[in-house]
PDB file of N, CA and C in Angstrom:
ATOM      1  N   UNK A   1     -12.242 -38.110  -0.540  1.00  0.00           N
ATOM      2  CA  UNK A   1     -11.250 -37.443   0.273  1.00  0.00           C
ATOM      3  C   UNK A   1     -10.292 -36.622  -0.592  1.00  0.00           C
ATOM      4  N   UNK A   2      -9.893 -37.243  -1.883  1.00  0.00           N
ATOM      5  CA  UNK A   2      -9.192 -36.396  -2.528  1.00  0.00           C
ATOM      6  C   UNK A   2      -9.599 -35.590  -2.878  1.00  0.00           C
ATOM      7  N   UNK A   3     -11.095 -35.661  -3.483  1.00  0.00           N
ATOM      8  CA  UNK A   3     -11.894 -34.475  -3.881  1.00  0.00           C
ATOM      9  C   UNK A   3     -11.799 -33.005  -3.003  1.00  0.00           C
ATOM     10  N   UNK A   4     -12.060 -33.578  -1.712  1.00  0.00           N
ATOM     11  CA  UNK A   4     -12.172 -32.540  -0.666  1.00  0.00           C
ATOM     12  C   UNK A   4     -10.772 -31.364  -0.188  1.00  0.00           C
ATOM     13  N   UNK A   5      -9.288 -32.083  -0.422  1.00  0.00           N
ATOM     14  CA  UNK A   5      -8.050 -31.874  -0.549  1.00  0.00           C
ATOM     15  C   UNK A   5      -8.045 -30.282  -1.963  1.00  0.00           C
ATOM     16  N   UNK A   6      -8.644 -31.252  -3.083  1.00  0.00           N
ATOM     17  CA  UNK A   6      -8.166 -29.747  -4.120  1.00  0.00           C
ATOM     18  C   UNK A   6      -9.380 -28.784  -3.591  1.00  0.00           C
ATOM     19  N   UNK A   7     -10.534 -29.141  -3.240  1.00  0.00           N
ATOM     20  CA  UNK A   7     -10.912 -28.250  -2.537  1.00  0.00           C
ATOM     21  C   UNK A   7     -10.579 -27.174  -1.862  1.00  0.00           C
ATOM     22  N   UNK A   8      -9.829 -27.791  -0.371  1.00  0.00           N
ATOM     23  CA  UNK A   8      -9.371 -26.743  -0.202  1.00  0.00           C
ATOM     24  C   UNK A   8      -8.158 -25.837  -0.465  1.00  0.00           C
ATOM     25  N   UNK A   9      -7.578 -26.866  -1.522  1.00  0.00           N
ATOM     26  CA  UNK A   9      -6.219 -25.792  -1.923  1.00  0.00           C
ATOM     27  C   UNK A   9      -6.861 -25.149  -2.795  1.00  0.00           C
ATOM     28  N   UNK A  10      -7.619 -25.543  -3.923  1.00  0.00           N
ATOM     29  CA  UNK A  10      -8.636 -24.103  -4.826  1.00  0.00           C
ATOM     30  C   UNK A  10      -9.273 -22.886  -3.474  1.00  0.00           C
ATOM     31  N   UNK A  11      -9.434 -23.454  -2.991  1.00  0.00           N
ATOM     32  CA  UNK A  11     -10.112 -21.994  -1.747  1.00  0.00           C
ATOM     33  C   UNK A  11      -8.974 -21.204  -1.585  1.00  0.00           C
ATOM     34  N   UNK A  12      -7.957 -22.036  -1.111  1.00  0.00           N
ATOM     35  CA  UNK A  12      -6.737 -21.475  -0.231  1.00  0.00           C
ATOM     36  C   UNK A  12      -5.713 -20.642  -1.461  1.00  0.00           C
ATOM     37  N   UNK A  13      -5.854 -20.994  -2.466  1.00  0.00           N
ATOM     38  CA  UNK A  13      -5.780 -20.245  -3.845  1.00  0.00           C
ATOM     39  C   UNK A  13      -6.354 -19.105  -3.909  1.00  0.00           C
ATOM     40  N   UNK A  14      -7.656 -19.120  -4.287  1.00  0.00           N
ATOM     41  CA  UNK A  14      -8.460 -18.047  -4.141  1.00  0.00           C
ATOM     42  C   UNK A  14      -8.630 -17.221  -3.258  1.00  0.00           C
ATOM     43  N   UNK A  15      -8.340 -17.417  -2.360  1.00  0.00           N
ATOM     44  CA  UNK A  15      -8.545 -16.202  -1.000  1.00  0.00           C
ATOM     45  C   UNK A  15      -6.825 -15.479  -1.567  1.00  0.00           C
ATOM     46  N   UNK A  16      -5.557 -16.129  -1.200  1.00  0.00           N
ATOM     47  CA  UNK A  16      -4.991 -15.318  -1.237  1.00  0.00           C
ATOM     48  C   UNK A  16      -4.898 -14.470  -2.731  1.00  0.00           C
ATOM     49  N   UNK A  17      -4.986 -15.048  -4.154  1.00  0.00           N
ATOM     50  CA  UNK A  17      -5.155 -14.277  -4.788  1.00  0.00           C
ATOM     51  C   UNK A  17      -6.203 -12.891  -5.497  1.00  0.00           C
ATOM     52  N   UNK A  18      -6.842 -12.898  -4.101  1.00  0.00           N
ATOM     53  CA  UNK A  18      -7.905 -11.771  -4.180  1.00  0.00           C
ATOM     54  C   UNK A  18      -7.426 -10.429  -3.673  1.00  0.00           C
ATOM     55  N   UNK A  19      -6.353 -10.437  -2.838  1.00  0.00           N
ATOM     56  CA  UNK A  19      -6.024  -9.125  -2.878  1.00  0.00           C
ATOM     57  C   UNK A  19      -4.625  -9.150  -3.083  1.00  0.00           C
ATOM     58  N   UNK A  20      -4.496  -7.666  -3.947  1.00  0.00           N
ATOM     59  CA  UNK A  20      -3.400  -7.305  -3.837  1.00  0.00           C
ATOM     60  C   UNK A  20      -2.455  -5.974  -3.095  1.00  0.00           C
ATOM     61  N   UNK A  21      -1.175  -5.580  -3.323  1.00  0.00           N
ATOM     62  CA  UNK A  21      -0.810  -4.695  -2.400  1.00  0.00           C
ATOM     63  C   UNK A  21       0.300  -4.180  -3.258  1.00  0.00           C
ATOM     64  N   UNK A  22      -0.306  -2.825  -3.722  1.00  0.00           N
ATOM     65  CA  UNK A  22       1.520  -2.105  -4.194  1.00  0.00           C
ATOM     66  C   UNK A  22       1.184  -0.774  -3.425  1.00  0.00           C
ATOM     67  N   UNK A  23       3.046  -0.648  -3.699  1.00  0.00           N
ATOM     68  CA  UNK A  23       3.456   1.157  -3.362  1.00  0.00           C
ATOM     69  C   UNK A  23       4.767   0.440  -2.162  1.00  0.00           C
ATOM     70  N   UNK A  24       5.097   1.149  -1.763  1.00  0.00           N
ATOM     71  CA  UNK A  24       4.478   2.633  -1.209  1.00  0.00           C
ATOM     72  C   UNK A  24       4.758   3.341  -2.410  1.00  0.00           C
ATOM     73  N   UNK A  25       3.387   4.610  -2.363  1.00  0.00           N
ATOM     74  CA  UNK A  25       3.743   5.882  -3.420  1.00  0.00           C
ATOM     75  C   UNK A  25       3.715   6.862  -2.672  1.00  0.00           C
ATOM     76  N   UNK A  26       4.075   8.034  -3.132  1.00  0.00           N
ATOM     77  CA  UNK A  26       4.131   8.948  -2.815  1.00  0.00           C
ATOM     78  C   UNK A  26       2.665   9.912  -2.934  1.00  0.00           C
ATOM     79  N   UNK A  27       1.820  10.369  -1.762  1.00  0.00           N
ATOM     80  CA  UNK A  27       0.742  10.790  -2.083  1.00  0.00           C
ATOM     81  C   UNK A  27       0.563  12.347  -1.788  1.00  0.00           C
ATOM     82  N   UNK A  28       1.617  12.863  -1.630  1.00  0.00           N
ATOM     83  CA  UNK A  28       1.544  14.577  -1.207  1.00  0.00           C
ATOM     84  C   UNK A  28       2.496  14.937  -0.514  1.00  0.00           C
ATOM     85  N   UNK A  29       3.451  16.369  -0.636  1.00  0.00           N
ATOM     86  CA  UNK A  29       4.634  16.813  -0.509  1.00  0.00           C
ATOM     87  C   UNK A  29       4.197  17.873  -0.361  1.00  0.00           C
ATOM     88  N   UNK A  30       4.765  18.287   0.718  1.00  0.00           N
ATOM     89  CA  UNK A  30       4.223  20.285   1.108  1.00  0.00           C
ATOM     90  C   UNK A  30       5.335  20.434   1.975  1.00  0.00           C
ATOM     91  N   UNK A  31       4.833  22.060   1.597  1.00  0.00           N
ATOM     92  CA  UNK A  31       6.364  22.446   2.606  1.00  0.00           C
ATOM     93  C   UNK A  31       6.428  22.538   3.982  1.00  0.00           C
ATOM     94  N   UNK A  32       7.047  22.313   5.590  1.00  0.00           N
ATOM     95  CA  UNK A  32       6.430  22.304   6.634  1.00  0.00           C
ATOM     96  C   UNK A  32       6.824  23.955   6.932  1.00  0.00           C
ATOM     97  N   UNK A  33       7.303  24.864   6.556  1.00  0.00           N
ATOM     98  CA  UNK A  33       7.384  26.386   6.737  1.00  0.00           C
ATOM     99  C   UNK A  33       8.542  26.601   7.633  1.00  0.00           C
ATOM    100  N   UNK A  34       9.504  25.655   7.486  1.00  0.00           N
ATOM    101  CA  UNK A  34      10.802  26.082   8.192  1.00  0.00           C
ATOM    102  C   UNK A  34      12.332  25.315   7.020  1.00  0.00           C
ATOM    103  N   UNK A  35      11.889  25.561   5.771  1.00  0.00           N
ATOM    104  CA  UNK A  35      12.892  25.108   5.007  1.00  0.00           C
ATOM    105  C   UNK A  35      13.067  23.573   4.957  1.00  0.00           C
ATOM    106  N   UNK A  36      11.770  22.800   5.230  1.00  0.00           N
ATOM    107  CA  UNK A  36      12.036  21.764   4.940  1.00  0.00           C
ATOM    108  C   UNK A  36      10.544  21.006   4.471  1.00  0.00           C
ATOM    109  N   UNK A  37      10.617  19.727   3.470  1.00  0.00           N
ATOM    110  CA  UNK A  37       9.563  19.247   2.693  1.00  0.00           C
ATOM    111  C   UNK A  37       8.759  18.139   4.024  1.00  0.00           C
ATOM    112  N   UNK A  38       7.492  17.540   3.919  1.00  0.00           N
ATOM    113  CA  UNK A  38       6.731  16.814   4.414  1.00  0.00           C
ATOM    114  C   UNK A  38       6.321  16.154   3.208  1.00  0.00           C
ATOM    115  N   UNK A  39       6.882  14.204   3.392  1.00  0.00           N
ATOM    116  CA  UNK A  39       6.132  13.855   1.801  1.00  0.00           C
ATOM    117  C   UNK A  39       5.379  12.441   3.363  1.00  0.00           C
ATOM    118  N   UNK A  40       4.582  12.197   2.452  1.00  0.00           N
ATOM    119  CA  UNK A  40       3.515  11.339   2.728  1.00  0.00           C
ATOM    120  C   UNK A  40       3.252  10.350   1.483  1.00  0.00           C
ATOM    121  N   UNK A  41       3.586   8.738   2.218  1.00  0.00           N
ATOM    122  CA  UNK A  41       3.005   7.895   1.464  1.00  0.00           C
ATOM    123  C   UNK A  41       2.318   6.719   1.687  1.00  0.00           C
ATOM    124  N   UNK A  42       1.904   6.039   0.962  1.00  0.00           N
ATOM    125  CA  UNK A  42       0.994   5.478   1.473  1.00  0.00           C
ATOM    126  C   UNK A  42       0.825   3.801   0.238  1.00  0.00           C
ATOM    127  N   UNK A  43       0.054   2.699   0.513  1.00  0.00           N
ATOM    128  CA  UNK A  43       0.227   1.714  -0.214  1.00  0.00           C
ATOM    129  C   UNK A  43      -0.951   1.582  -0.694  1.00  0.00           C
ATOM    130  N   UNK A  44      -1.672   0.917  -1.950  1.00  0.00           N
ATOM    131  CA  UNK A  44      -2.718   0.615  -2.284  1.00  0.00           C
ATOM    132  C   UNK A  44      -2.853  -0.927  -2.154  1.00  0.00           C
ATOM    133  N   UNK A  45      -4.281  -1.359  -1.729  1.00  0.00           N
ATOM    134  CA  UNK A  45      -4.443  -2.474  -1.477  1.00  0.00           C
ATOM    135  C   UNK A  45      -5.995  -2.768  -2.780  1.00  0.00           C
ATOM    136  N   UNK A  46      -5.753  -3.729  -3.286  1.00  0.00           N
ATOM    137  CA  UNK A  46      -6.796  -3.718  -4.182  1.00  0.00           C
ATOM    138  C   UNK A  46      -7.600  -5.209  -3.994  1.00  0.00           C
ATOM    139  N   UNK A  47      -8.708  -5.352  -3.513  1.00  0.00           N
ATOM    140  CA  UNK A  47      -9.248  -6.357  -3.142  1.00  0.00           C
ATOM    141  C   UNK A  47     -10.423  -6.969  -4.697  1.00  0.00           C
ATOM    142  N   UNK A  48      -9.914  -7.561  -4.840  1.00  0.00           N
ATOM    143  CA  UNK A  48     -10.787  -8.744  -6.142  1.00  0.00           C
ATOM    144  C   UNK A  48     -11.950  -8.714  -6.345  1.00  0.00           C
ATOM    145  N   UNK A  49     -12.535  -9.218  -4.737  1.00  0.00           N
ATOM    146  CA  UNK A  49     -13.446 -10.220  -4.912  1.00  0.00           C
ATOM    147  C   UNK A  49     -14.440  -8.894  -4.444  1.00  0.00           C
ATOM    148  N   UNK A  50     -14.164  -7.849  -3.695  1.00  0.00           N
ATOM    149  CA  UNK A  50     -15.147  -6.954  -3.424  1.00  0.00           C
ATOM    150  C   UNK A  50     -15.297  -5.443  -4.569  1.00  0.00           C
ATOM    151  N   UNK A  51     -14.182  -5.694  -5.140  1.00  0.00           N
ATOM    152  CA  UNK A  51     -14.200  -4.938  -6.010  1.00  0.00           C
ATOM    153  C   UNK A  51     -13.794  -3.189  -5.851  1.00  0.00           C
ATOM    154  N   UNK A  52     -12.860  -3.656  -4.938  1.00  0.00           N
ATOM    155  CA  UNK A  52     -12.642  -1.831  -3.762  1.00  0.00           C
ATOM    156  C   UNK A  52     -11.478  -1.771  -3.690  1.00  0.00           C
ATOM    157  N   UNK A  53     -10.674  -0.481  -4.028  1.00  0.00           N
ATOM    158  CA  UNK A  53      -9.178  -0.082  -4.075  1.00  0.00           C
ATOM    159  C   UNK A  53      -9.110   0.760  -3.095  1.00  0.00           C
ATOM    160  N   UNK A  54      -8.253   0.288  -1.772  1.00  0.00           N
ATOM    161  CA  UNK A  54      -8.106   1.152  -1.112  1.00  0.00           C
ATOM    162  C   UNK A  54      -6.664   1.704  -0.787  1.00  0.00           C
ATOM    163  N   UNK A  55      -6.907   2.496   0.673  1.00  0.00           N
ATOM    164  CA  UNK A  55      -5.178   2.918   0.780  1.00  0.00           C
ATOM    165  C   UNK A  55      -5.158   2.428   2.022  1.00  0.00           C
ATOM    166  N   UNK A  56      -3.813   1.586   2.038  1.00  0.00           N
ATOM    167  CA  UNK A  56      -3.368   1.873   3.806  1.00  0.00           C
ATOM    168  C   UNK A  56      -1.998   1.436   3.974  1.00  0.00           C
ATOM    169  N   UNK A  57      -1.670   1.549   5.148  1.00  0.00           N
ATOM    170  CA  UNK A  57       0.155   1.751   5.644  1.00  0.00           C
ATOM    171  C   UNK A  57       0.325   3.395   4.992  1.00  0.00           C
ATOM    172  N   UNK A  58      -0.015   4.712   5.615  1.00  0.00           N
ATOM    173  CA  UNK A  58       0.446   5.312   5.189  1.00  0.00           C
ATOM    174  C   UNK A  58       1.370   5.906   6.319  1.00  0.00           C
ATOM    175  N   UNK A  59       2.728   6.577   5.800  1.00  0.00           N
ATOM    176  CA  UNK A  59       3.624   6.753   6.642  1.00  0.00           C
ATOM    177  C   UNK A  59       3.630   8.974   6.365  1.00  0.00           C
ATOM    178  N   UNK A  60       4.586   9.242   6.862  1.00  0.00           N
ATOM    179  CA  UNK A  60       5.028  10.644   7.212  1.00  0.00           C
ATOM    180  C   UNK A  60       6.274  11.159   7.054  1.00  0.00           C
ATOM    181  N   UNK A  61       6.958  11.839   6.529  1.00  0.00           N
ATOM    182  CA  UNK A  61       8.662  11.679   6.713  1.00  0.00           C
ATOM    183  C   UNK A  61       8.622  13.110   6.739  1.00  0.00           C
ATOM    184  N   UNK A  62       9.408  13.688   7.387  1.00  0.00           N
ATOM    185  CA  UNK A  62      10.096  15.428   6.931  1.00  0.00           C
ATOM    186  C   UNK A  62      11.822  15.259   6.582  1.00  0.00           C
ATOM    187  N   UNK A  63      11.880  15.737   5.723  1.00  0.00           N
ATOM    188  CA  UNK A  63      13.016  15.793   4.962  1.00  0.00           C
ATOM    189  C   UNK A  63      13.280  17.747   5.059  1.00  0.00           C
ATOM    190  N   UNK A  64      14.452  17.605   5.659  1.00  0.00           N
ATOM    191  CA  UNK A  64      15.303  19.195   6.078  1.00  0.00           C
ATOM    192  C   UNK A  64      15.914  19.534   4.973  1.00  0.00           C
ATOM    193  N   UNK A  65      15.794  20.421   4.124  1.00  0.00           N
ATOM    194  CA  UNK A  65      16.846  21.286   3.208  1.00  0.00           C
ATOM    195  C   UNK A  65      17.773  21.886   3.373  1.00  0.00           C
ATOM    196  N   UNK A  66      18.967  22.023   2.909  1.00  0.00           N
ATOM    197  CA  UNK A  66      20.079  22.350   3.208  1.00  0.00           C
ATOM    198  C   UNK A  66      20.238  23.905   2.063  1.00  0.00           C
ATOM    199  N   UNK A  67      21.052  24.657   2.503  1.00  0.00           N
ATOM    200  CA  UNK A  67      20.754  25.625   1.457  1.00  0.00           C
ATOM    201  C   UNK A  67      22.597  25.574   0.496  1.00  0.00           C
ATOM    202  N   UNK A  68      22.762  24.563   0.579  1.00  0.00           N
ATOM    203  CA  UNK A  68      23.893  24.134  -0.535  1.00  0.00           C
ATOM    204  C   UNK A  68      24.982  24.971  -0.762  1.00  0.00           C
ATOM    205  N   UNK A  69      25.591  25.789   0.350  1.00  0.00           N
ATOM    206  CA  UNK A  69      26.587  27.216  -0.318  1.00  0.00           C
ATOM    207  C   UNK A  69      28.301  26.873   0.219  1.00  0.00           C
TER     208      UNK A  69
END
């Protein structure tokens, strides 16, 4: 029975340390053609055990410029 216990905390170990998750980064900034920027970002998720870096949660923002005078 005890055997079976680290069992499943070694599993329950291992699963969650198979993936990971950074960012948000910043993945592209353009201009939207009325004086103001469009940045886009997005998070990387990097999975262990399959061996695959992907992206997701990516978001949208427009940010308005001011012309500072």
């Amino acid at each position: 029975m005890k055997s079976l216990h680290l069992l499943a905390a070694l599993a329950v170990t291992a699963i969650l340390a198979g993936c990971t998750t950074a960012g948000p980064y910043v993945t592209n900034i353009s201009s939207d053609g009325r004086n103001g920027l469009n940045i886009e970002k997005c998070a990387v998720k990097m999975n262990a055990f399959m061996g695959t870096v992907s992206t997701t949660d990516c978001t949208s923002q427009n940010i308005r410029l001011s012309q500072g005078y």
